[in-house]
PDB file of N, CA and C in Angstrom:
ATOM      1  N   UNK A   1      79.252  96.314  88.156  1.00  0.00           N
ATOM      2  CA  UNK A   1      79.002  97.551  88.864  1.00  0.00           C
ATOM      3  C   UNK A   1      80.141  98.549  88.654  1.00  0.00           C
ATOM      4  N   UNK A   2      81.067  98.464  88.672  1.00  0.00           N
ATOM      5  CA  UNK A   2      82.484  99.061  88.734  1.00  0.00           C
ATOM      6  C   UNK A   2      82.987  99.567  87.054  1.00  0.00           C
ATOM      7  N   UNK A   3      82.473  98.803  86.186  1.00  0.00           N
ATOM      8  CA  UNK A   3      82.417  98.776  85.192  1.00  0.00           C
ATOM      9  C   UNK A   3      81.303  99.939  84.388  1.00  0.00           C
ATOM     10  N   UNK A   4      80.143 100.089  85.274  1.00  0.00           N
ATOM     11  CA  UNK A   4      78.834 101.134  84.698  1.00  0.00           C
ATOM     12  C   UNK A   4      79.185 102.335  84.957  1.00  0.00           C
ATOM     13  N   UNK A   5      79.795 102.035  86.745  1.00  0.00           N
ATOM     14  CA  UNK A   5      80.739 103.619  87.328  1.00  0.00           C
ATOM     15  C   UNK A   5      81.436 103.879  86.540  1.00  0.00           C
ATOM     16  N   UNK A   6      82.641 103.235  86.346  1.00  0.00           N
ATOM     17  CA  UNK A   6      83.824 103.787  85.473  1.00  0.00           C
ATOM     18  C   UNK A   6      83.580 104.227  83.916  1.00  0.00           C
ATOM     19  N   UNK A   7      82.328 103.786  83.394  1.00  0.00           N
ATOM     20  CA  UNK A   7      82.070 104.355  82.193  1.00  0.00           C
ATOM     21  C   UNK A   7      81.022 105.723  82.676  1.00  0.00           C
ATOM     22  N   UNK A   8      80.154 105.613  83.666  1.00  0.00           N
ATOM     23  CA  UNK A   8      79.766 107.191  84.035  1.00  0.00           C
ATOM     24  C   UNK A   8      80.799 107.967  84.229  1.00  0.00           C
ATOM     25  N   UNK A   9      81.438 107.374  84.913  1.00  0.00           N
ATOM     26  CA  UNK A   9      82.798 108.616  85.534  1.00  0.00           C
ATOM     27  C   UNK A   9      83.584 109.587  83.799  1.00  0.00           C
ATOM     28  N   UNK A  10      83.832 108.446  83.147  1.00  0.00           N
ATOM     29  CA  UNK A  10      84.724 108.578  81.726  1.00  0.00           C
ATOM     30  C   UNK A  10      83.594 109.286  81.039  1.00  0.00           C
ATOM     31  N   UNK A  11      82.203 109.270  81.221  1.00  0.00           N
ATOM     32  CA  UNK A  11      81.508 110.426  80.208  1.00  0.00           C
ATOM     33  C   UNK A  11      81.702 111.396  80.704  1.00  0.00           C
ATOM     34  N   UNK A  12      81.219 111.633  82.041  1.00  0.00           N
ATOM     35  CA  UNK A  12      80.929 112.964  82.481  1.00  0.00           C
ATOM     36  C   UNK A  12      82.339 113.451  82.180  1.00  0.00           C
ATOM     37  N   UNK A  13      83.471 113.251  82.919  1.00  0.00           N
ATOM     38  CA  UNK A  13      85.204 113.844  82.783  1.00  0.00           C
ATOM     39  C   UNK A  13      85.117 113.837  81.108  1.00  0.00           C
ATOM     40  N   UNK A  14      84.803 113.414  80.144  1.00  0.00           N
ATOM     41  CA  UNK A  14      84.615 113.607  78.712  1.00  0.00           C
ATOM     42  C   UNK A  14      83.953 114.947  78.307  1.00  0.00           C
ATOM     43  N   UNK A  15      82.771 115.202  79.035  1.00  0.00           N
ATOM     44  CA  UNK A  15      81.723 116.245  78.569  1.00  0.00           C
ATOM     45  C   UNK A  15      82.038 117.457  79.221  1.00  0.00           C
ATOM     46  N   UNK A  16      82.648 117.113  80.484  1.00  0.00           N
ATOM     47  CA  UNK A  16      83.936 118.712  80.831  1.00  0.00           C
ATOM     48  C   UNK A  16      85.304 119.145  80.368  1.00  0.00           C
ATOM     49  N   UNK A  17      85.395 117.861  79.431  1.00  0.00           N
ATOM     50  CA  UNK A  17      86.796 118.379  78.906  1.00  0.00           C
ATOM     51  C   UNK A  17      87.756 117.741  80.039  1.00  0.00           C
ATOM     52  N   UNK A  18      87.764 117.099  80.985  1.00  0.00           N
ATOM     53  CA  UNK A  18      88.584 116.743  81.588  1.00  0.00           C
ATOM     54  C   UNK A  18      89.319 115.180  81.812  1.00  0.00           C
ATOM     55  N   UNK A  19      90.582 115.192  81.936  1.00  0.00           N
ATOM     56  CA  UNK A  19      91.109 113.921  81.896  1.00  0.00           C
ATOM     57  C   UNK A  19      90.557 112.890  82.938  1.00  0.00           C
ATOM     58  N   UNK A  20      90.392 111.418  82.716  1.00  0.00           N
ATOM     59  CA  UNK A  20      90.269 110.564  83.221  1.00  0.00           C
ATOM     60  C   UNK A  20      91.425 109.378  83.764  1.00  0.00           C
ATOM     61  N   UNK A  21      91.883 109.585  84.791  1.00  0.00           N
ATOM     62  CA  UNK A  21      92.614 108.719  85.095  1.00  0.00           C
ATOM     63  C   UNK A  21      92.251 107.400  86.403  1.00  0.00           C
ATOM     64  N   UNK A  22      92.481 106.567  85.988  1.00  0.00           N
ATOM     65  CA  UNK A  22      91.886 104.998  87.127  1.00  0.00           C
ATOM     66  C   UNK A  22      92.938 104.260  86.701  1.00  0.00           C
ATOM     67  N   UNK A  23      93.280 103.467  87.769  1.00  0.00           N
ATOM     68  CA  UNK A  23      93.839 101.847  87.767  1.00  0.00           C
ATOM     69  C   UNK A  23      93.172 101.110  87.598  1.00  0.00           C
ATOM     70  N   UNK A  24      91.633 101.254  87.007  1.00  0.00           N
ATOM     71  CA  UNK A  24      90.537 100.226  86.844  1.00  0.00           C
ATOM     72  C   UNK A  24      91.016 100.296  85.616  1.00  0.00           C
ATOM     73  N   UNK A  25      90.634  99.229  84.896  1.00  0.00           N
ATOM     74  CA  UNK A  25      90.273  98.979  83.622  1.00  0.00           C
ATOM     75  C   UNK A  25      89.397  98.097  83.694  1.00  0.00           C
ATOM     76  N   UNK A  26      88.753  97.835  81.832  1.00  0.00           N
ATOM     77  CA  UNK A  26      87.775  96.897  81.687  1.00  0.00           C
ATOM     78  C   UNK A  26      87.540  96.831  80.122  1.00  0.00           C
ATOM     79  N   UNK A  27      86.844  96.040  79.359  1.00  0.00           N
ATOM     80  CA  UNK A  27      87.373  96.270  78.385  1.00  0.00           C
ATOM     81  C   UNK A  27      87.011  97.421  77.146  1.00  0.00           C
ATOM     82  N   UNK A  28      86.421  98.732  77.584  1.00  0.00           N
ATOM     83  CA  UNK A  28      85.925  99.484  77.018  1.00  0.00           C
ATOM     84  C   UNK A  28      86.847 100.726  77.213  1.00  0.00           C
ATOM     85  N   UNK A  29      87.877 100.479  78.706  1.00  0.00           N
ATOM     86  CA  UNK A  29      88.766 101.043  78.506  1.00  0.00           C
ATOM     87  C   UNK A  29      89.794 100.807  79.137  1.00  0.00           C
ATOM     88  N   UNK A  30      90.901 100.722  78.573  1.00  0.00           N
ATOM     89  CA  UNK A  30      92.194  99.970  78.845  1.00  0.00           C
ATOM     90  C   UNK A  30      93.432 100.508  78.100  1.00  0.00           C
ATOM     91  N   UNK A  31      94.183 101.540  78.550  1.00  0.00           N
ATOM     92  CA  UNK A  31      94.802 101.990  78.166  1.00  0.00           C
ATOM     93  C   UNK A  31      96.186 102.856  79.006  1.00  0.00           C
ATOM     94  N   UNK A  32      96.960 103.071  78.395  1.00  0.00           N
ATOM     95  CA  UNK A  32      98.508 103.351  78.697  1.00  0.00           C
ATOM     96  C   UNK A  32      98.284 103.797  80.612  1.00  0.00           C
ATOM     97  N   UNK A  33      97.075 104.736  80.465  1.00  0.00           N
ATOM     98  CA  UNK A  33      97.124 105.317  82.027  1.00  0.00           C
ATOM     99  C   UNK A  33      96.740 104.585  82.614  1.00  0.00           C
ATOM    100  N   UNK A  34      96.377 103.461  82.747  1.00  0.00           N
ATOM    101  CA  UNK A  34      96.217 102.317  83.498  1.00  0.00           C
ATOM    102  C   UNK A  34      97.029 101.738  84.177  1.00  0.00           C
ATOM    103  N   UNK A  35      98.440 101.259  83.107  1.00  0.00           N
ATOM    104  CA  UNK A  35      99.607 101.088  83.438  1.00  0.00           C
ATOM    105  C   UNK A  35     100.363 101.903  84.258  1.00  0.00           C
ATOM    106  N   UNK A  36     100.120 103.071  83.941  1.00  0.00           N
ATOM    107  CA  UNK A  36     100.737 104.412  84.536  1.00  0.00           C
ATOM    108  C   UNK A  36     100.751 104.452  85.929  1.00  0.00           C
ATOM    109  N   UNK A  37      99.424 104.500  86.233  1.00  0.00           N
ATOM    110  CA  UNK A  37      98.838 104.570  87.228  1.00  0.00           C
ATOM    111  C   UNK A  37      99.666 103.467  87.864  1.00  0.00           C
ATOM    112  N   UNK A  38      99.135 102.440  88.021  1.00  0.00           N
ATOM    113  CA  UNK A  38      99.941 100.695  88.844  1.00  0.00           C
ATOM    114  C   UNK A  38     101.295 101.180  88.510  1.00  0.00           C
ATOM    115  N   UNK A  39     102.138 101.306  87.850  1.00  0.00           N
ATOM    116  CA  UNK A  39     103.563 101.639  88.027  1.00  0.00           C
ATOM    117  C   UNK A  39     103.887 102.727  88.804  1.00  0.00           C
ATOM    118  N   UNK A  40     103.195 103.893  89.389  1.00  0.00           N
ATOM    119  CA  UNK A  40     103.456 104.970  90.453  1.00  0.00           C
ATOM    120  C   UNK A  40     103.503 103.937  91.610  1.00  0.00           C
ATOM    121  N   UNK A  41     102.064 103.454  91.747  1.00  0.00           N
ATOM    122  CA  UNK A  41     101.935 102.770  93.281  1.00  0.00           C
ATOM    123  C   UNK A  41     103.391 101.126  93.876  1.00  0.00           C
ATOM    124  N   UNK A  42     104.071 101.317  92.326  1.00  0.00           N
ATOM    125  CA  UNK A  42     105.177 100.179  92.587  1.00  0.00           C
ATOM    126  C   UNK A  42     105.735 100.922  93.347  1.00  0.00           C
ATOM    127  N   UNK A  43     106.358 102.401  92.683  1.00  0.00           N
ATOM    128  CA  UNK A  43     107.422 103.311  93.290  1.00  0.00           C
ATOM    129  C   UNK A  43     106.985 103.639  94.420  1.00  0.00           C
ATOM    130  N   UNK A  44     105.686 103.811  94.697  1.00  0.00           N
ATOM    131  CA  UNK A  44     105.995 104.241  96.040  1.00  0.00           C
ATOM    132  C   UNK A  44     105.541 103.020  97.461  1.00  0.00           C
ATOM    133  N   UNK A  45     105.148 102.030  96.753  1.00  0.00           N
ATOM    134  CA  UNK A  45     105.201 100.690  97.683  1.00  0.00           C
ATOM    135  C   UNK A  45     106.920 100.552  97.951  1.00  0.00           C
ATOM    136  N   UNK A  46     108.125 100.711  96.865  1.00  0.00           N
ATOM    137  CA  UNK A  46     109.163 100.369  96.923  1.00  0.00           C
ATOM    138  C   UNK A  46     109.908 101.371  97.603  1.00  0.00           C
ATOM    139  N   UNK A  47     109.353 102.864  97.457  1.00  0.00           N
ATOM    140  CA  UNK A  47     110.072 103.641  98.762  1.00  0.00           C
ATOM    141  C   UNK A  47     109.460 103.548  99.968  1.00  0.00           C
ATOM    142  N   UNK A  48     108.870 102.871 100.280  1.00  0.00           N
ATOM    143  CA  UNK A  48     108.052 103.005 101.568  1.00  0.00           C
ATOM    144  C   UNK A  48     108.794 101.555 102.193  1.00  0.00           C
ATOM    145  N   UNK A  49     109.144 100.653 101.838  1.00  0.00           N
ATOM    146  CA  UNK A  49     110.099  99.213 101.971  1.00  0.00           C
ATOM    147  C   UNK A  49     111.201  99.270 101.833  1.00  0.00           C
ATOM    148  N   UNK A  50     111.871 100.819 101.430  1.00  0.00           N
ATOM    149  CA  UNK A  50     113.194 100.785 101.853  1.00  0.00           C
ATOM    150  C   UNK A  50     113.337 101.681 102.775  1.00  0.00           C
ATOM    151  N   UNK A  51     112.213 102.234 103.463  1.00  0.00           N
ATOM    152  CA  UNK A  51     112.376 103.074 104.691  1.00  0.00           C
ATOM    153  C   UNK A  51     111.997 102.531 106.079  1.00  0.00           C
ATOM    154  N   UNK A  52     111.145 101.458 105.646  1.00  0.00           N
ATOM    155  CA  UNK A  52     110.662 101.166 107.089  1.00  0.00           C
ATOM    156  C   UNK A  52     111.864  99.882 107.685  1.00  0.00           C
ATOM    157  N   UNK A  53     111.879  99.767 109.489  1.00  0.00           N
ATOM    158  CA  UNK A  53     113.363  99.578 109.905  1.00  0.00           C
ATOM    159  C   UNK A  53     112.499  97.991 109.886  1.00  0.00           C
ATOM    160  N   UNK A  54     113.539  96.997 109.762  1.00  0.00           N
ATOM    161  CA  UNK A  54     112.662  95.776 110.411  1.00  0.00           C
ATOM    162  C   UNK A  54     111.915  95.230 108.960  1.00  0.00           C
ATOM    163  N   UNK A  55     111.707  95.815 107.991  1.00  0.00           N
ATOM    164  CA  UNK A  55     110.345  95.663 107.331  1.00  0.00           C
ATOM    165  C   UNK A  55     110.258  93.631 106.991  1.00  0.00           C
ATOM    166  N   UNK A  56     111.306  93.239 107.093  1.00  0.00           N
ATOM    167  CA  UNK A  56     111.356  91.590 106.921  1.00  0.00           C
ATOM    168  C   UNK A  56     110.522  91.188 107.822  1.00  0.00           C
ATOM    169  N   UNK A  57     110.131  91.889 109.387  1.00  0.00           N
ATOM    170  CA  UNK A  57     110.011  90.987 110.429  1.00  0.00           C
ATOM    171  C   UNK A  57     108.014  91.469 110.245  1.00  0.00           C
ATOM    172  N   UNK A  58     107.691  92.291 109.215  1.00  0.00           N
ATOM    173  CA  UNK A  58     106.186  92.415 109.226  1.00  0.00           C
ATOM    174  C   UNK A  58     105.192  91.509 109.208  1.00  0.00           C
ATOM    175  N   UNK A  59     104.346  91.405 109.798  1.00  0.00           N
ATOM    176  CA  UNK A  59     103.510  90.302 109.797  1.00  0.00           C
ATOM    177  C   UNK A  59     102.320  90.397 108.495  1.00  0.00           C
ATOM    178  N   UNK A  60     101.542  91.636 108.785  1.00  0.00           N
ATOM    179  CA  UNK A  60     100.534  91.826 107.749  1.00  0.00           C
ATOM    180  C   UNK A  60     100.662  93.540 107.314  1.00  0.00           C
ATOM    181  N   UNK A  61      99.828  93.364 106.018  1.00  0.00           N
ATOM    182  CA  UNK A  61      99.562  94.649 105.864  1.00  0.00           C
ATOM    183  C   UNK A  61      98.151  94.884 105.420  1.00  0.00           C
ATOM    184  N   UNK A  62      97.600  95.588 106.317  1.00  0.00           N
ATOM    185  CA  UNK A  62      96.042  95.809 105.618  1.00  0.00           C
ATOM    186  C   UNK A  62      96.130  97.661 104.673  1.00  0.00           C
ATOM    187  N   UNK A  63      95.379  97.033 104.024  1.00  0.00           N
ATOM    188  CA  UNK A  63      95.617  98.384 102.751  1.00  0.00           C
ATOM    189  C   UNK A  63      94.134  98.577 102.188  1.00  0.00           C
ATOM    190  N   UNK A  64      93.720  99.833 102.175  1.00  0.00           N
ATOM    191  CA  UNK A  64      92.058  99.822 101.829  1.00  0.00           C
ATOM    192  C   UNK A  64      92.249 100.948 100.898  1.00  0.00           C
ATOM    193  N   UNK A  65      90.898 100.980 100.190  1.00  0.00           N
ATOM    194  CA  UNK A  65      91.018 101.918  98.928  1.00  0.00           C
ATOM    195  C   UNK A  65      90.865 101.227  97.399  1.00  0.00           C
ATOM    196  N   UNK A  66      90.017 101.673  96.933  1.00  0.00           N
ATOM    197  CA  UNK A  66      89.594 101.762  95.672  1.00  0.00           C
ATOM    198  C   UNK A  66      89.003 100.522  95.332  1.00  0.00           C
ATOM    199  N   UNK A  67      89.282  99.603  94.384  1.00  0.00           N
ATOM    200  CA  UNK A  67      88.555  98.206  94.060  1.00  0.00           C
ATOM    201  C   UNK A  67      89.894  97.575  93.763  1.00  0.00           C
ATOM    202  N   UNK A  68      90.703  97.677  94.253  1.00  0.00           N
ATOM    203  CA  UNK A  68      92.387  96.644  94.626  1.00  0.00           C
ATOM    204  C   UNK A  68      93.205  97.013  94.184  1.00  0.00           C
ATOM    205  N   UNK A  69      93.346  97.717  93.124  1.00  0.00           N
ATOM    206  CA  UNK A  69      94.802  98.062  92.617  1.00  0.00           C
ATOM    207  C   UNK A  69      95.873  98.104  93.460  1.00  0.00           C
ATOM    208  N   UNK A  70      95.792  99.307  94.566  1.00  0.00           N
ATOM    209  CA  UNK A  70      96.590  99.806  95.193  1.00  0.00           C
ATOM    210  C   UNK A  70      96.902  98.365  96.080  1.00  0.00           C
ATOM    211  N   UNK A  71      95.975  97.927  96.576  1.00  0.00           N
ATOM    212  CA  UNK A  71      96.523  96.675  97.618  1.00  0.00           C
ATOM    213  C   UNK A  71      97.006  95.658  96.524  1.00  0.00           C
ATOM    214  N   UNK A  72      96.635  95.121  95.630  1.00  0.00           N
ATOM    215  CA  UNK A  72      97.552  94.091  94.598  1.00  0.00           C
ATOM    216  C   UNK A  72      98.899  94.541  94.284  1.00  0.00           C
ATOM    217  N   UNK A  73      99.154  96.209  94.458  1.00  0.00           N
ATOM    218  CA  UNK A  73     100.638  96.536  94.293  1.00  0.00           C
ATOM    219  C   UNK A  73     101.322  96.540  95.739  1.00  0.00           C
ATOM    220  N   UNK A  74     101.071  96.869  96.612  1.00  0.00           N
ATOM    221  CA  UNK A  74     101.287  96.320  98.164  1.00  0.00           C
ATOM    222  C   UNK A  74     101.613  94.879  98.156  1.00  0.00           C
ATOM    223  N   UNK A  75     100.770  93.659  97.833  1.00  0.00           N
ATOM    224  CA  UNK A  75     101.248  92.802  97.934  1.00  0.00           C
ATOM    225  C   UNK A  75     102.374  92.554  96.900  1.00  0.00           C
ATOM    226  N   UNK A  76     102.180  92.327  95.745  1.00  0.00           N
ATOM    227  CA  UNK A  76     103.022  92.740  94.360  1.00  0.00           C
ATOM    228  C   UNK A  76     104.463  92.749  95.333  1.00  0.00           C
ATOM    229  N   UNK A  77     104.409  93.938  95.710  1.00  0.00           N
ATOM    230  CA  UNK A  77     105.891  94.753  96.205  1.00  0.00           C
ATOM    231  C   UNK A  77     105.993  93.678  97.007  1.00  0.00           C
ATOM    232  N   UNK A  78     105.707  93.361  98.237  1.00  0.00           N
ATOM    233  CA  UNK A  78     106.195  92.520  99.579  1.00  0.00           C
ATOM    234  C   UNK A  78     106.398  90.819  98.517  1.00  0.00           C
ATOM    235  N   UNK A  79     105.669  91.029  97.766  1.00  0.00           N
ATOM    236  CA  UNK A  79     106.062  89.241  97.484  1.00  0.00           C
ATOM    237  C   UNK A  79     107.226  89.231  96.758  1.00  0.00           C
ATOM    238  N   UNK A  80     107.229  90.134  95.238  1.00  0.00           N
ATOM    239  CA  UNK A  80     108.497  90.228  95.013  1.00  0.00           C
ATOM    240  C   UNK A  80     110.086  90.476  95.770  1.00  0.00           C
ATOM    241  N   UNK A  81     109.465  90.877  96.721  1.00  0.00           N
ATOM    242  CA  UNK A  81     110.925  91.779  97.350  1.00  0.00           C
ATOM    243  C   UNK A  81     111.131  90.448  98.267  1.00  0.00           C
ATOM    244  N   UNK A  82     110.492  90.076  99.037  1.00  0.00           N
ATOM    245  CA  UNK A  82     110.382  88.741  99.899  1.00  0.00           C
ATOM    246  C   UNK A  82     109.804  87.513  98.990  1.00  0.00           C
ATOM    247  N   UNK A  83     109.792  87.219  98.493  1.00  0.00           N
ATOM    248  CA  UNK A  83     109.093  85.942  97.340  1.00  0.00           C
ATOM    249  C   UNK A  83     108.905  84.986  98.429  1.00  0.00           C
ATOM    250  N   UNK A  84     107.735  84.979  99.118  1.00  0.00           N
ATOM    251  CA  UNK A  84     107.100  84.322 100.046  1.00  0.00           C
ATOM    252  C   UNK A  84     105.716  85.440 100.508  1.00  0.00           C
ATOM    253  N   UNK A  85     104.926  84.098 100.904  1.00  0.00           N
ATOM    254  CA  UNK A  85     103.626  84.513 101.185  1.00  0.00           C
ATOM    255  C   UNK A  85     103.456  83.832 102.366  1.00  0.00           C
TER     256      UNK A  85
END
């Protein structure tokens, strides 16, 4: 399903001339802005964990939006930084 979207999405933004950017990939398209993309949401998972007071003593984090990226870099960040689950 995510896969039929993201190739509708990539024609139409094609047939206006306009750029396509997602943290989805799949294998029809997979490329540099993909990466791009997941490496912003490190930086700003990693400024957001050096601002909050306490952040060791967090219990959970619920994170919604898109088809996971953003929450796999949420966790990503808290496991690396804490390497515990």
């Amino acid at each position: 399903m995510m896969k039929d979207l993201g190739a509708i999405v990539a024609r139409v933004a094609r047939m206006n001339g306009w750029r396509f950017v997602s943290s989805t990939s799949w294998s029809e398209f997979d490329n540099s802005i993909v990466q791009n993309v997941r490496n912003a949401y490190m930086v700003v998972v990693e400024e957001a964990l050096q601002v909050i007071l306490a952040v060791e003593n967090i219990m959970h984090a619920f994170v919604c939006g898109g088809v996971g990226s953003i929450a796999a870099a949420v966790f990503h960040g808290f496991f690396t930084r804490f390497c515990r689950i």
